[in-house]
C-alpha atoms as a PDB file:
ATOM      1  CA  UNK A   1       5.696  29.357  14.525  1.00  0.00           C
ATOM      2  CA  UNK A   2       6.196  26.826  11.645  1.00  0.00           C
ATOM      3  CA  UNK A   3       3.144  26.860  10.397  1.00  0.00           C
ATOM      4  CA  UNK A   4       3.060  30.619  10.095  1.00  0.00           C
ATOM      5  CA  UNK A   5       6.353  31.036   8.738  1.00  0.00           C
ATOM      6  CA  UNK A   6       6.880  30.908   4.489  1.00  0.00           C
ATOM      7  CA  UNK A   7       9.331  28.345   3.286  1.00  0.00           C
ATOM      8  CA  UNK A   8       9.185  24.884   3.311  1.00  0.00           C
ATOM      9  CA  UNK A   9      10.129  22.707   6.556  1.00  0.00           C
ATOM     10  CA  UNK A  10      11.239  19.310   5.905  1.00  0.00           C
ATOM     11  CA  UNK A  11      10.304  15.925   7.936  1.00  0.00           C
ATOM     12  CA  UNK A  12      12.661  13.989   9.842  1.00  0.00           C
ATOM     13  CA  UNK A  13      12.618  10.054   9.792  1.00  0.00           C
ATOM     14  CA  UNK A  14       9.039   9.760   7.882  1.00  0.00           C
ATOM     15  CA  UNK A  15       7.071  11.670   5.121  1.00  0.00           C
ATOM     16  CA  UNK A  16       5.382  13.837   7.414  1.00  0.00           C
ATOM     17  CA  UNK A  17       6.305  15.227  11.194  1.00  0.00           C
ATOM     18  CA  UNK A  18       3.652  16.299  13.454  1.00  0.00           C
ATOM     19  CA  UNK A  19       3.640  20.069  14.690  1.00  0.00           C
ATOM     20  CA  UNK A  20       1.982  22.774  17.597  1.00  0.00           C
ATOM     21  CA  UNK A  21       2.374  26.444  17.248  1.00  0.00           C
ATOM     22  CA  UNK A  22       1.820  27.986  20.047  1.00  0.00           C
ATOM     23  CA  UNK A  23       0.602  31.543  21.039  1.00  0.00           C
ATOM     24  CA  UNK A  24       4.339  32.954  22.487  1.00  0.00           C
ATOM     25  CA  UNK A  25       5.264  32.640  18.991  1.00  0.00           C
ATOM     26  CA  UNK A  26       7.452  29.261  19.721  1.00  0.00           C
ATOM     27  CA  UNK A  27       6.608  25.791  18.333  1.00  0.00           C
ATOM     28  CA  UNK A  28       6.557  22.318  19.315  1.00  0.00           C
ATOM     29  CA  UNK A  29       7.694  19.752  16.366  1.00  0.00           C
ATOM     30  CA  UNK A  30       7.553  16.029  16.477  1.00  0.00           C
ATOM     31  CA  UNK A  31      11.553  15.903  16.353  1.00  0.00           C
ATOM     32  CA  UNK A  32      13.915  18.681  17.740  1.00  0.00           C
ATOM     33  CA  UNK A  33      15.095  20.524  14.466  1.00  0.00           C
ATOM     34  CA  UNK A  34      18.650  20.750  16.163  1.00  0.00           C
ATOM     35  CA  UNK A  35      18.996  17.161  17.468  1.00  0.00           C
ATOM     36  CA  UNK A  36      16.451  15.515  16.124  1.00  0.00           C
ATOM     37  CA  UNK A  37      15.524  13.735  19.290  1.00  0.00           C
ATOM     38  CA  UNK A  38      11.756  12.244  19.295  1.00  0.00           C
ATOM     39  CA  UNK A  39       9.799  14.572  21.086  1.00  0.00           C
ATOM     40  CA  UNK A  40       6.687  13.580  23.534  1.00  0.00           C
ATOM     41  CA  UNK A  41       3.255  14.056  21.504  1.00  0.00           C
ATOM     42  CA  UNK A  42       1.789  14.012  25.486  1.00  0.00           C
ATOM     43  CA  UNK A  43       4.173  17.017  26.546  1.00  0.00           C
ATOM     44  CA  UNK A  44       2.492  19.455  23.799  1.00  0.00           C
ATOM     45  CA  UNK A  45       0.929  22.745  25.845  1.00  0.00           C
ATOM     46  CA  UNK A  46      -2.441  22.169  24.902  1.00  0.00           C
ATOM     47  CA  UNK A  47      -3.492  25.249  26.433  1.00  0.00           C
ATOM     48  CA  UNK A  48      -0.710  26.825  24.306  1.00  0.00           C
ATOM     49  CA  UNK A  49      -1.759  25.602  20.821  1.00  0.00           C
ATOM     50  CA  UNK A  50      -3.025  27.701  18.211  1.00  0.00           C
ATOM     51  CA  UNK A  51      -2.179  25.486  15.087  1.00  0.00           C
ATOM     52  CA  UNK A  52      -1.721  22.104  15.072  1.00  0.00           C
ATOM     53  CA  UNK A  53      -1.704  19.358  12.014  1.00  0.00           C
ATOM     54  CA  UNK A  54       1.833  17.892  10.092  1.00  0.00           C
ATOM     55  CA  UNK A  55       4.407  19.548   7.812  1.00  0.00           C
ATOM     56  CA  UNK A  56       6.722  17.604   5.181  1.00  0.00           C
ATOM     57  CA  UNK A  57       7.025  16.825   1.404  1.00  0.00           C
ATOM     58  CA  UNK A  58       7.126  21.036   0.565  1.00  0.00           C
ATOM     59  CA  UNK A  59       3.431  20.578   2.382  1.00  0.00           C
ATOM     60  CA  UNK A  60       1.744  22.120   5.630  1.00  0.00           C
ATOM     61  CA  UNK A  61      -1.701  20.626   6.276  1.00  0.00           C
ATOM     62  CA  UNK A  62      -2.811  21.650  10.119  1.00  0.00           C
ATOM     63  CA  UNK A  63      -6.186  23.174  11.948  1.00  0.00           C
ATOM     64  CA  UNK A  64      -6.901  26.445  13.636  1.00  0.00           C
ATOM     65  CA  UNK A  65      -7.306  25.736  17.178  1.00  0.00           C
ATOM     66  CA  UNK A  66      -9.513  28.851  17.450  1.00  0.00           C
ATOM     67  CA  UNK A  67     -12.017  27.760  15.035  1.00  0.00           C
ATOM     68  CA  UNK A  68     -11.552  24.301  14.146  1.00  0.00           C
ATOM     69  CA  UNK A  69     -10.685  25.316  10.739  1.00  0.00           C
ATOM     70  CA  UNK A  70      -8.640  23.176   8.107  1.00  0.00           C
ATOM     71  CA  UNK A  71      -5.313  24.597   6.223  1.00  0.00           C
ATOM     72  CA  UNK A  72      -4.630  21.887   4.077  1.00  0.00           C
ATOM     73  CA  UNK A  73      -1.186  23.550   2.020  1.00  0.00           C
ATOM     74  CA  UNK A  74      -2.712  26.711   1.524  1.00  0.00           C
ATOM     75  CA  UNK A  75      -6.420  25.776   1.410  1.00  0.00           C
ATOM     76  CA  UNK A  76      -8.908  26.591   3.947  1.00  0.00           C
ATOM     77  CA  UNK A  77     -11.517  23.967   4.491  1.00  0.00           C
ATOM     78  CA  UNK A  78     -14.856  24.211   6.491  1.00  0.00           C
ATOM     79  CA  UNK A  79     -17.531  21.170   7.530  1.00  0.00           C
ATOM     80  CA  UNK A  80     -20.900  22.232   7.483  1.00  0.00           C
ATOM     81  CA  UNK A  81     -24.479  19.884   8.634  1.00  0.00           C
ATOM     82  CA  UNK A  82     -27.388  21.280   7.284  1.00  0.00           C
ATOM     83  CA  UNK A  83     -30.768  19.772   8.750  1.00  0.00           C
ATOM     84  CA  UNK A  84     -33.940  19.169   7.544  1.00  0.00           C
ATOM     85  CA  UNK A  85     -35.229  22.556   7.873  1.00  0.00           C
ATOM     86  CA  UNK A  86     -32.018  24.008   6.133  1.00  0.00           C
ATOM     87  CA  UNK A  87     -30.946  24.624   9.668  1.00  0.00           C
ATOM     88  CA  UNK A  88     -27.217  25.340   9.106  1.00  0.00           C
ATOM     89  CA  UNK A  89     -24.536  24.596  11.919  1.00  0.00           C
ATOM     90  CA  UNK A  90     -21.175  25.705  10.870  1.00  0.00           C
ATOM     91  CA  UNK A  91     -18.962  22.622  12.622  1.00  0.00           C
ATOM     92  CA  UNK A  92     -15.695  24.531  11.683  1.00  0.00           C
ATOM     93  CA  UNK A  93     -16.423  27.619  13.111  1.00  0.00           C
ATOM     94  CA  UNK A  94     -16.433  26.180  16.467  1.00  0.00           C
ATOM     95  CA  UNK A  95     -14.756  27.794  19.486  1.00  0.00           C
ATOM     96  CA  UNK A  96     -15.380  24.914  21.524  1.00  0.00           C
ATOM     97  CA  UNK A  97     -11.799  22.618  23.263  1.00  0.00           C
ATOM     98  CA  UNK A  98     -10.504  20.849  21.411  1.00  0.00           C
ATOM     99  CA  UNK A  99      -8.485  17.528  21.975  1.00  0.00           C
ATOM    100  CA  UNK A 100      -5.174  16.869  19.614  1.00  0.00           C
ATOM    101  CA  UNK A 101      -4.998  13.291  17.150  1.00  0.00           C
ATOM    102  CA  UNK A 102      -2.328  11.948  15.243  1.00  0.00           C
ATOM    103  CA  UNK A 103      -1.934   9.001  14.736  1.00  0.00           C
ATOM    104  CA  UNK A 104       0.210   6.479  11.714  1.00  0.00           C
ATOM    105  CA  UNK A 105      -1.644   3.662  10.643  1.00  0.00           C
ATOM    106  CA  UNK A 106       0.913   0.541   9.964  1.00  0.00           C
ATOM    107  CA  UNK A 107       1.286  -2.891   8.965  1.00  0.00           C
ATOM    108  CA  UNK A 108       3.711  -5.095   9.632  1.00  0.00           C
ATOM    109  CA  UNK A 109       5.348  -7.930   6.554  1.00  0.00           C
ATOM    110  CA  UNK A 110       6.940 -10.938   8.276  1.00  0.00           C
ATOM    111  CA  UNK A 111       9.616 -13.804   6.691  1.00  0.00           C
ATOM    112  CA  UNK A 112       9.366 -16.703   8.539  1.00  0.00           C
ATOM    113  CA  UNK A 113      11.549 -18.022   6.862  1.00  0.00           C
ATOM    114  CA  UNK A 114      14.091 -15.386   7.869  1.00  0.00           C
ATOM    115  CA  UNK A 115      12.552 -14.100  10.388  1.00  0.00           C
ATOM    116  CA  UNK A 116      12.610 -10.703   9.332  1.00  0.00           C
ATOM    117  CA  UNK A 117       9.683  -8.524  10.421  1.00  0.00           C
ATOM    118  CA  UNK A 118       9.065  -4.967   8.836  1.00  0.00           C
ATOM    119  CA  UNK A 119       6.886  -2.321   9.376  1.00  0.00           C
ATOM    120  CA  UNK A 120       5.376  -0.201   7.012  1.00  0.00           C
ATOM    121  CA  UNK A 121       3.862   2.783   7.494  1.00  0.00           C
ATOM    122  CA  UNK A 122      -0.028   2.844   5.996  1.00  0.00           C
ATOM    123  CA  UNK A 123      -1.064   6.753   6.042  1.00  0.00           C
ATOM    124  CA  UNK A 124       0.038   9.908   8.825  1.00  0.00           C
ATOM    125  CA  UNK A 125      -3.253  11.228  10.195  1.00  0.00           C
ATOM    126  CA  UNK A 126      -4.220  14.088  12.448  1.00  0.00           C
ATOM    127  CA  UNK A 127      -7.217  16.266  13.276  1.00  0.00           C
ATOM    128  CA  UNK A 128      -9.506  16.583  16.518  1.00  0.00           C
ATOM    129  CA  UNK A 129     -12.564  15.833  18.866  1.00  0.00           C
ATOM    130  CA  UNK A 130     -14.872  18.702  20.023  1.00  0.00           C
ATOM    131  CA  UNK A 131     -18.442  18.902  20.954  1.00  0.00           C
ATOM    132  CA  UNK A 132     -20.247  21.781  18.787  1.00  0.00           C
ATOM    133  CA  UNK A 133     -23.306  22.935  20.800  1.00  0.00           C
ATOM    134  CA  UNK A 134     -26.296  25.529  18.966  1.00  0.00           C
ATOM    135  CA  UNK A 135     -29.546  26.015  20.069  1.00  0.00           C
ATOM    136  CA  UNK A 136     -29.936  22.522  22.001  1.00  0.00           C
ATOM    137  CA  UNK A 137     -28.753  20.649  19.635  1.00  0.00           C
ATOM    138  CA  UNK A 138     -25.251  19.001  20.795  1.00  0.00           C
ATOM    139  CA  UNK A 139     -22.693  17.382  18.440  1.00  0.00           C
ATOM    140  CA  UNK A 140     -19.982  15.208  19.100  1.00  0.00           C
ATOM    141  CA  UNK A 141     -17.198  15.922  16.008  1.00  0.00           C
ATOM    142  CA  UNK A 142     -14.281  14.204  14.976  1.00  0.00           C
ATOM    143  CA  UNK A 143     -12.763  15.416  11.806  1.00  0.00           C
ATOM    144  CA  UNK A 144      -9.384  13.297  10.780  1.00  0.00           C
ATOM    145  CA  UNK A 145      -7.196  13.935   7.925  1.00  0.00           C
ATOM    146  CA  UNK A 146      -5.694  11.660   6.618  1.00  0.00           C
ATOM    147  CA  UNK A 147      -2.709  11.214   4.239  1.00  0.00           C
ATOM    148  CA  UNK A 148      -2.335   7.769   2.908  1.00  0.00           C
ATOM    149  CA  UNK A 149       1.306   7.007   1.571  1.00  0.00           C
ATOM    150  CA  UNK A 150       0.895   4.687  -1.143  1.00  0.00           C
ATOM    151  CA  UNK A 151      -1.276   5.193  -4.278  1.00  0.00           C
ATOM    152  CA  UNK A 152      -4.496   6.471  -2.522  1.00  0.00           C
ATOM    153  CA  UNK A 153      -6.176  10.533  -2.289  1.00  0.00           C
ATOM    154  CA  UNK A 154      -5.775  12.236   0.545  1.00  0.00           C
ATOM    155  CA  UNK A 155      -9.400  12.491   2.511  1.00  0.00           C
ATOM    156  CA  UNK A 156     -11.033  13.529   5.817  1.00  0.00           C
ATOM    157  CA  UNK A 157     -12.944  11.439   8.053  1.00  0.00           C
ATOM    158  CA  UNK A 158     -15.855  12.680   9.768  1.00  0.00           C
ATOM    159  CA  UNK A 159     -17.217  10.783  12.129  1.00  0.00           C
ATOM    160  CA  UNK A 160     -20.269  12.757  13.693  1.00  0.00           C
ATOM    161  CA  UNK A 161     -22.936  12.381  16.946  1.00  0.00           C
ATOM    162  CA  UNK A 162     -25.844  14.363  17.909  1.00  0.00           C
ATOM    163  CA  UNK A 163     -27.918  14.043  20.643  1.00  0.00           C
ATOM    164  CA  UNK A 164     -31.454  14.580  18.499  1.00  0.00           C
ATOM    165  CA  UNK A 165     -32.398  12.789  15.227  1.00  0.00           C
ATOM    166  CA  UNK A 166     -31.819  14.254  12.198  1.00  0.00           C
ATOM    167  CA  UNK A 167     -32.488  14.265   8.259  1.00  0.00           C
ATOM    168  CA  UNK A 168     -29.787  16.590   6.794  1.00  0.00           C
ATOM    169  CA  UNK A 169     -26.500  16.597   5.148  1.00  0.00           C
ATOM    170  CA  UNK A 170     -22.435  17.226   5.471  1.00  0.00           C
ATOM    171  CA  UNK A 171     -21.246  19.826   3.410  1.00  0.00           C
ATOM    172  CA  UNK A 172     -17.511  20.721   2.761  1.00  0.00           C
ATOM    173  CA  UNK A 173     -16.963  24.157   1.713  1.00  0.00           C
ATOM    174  CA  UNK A 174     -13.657  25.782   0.575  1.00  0.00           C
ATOM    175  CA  UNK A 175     -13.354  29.662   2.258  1.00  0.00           C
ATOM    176  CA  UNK A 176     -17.362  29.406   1.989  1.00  0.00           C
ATOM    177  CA  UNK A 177     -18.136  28.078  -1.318  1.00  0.00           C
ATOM    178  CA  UNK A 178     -19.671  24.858  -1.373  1.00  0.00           C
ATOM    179  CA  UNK A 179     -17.508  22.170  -2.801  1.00  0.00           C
ATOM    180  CA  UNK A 180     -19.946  18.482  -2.158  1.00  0.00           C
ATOM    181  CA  UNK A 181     -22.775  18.222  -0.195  1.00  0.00           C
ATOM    182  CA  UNK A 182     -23.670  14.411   1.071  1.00  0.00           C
ATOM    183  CA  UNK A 183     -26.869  12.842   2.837  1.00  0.00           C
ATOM    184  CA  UNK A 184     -25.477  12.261   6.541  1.00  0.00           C
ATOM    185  CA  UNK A 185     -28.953  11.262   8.223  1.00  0.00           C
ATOM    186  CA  UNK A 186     -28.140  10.789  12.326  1.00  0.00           C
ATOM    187  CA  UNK A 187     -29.762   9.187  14.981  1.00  0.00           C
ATOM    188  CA  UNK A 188     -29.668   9.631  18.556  1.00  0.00           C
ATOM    189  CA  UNK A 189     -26.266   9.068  20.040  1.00  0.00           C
ATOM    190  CA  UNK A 190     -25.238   6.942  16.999  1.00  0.00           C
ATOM    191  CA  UNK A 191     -22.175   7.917  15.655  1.00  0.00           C
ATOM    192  CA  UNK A 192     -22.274   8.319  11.895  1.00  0.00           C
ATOM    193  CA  UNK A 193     -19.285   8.224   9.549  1.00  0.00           C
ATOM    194  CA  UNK A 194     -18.057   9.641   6.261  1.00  0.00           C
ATOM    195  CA  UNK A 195     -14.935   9.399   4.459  1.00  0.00           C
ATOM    196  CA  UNK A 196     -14.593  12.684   2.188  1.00  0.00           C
ATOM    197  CA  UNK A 197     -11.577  12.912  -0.727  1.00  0.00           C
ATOM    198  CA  UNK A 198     -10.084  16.094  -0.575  1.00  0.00           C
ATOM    199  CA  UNK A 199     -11.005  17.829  -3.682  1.00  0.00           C
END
């Protein structure tokens, strides 16, 4: 399991290389260590998966499949809503399915003149979509890391549904201390977003 092993693990091709740990102890990396043949994101054993998120640059940032859970290189990071009523509902602590993302956002510089196109790789990104479900209230969660590779702070997205109206806010907590707090005020089956620099 790479992401349980000490040491660093270093990416092939680009900054960072996606990775699954899985529960037999084995792993899952996007290239073969040996080879380094491009392995199939769409092959991963979902069912499998315990840990899931990118390695590379003397860095492991990845997610607890149990839980939801960040690691980001050491660092364990929770997402929190708390409503109106100080009703709290602990979105990271959520034992809920969970579907893999990664993703690289690129662009693409073109000479006409020469007619040289080149593509340029933006930010690496990966996280997860779940539905979190307490007490009739139902949330559709998407939490996205993302780690941009030119001059910019790596941050999570949030983007975040519910199926009632509500007046309350996102915190992010680091192992249960709260680190920001933001007004995240939802309405019904409208997705709401926030872009939070990792602090």
């Amino acid at each position: 399991m790479l992401f349980a092993r000490s040491g660093n693990n270093h990416a092939y091709g680009i900054p960072f290389n996606w990775n699954a740990d899985y529960a037999n102890g084995k792993n899952y990396a996007e290239y073969d260590p040996l080879t380094h043949k491009k392995n199939d994101f769409y092959l991963i054993q979902k069912n499998q998966v315990i840990r899931f998120g990118l390695f590379g640059q003397g860095m492991k940032l990845f997610f607890e499949m149990s839980d939801g859970s960040f690691n980001l290189n050491g660092r364990r990071i929770e997402i929190e809503y708390i409503d109106e009523q100080s009703e709290s509902y602990n979105l990271t602590t959520n034992f809920a399915d969970k579907d893999l993302i990664t993703y690289k956002e690129a662009y693409a510089d073109y000479n006409n003149v020469q007619g040289i196109q080149q593509s340029n790789i933006k930010s690496i990104n990966f996280g997860y979509k779940t539905i979190f479900k307490k007490d009739g209230v139902q949330f559709f969660l998407q939490p996205i890391v993302s780690l941009p590779l030119e001059d910019e702070n790596p941050f999570i997205e949030v983007k975040l549904t519910s199926n009632k109206t509500m007046n309350g806010h996102l915190v992010f907590k680091s192992r249960g201390v709260e680190i920001e707090r933001f007004p995240a005020p939802l309405e019904v089956n409208k997705a709401g977003q926030l872009n939070w620099t990792i602090k």
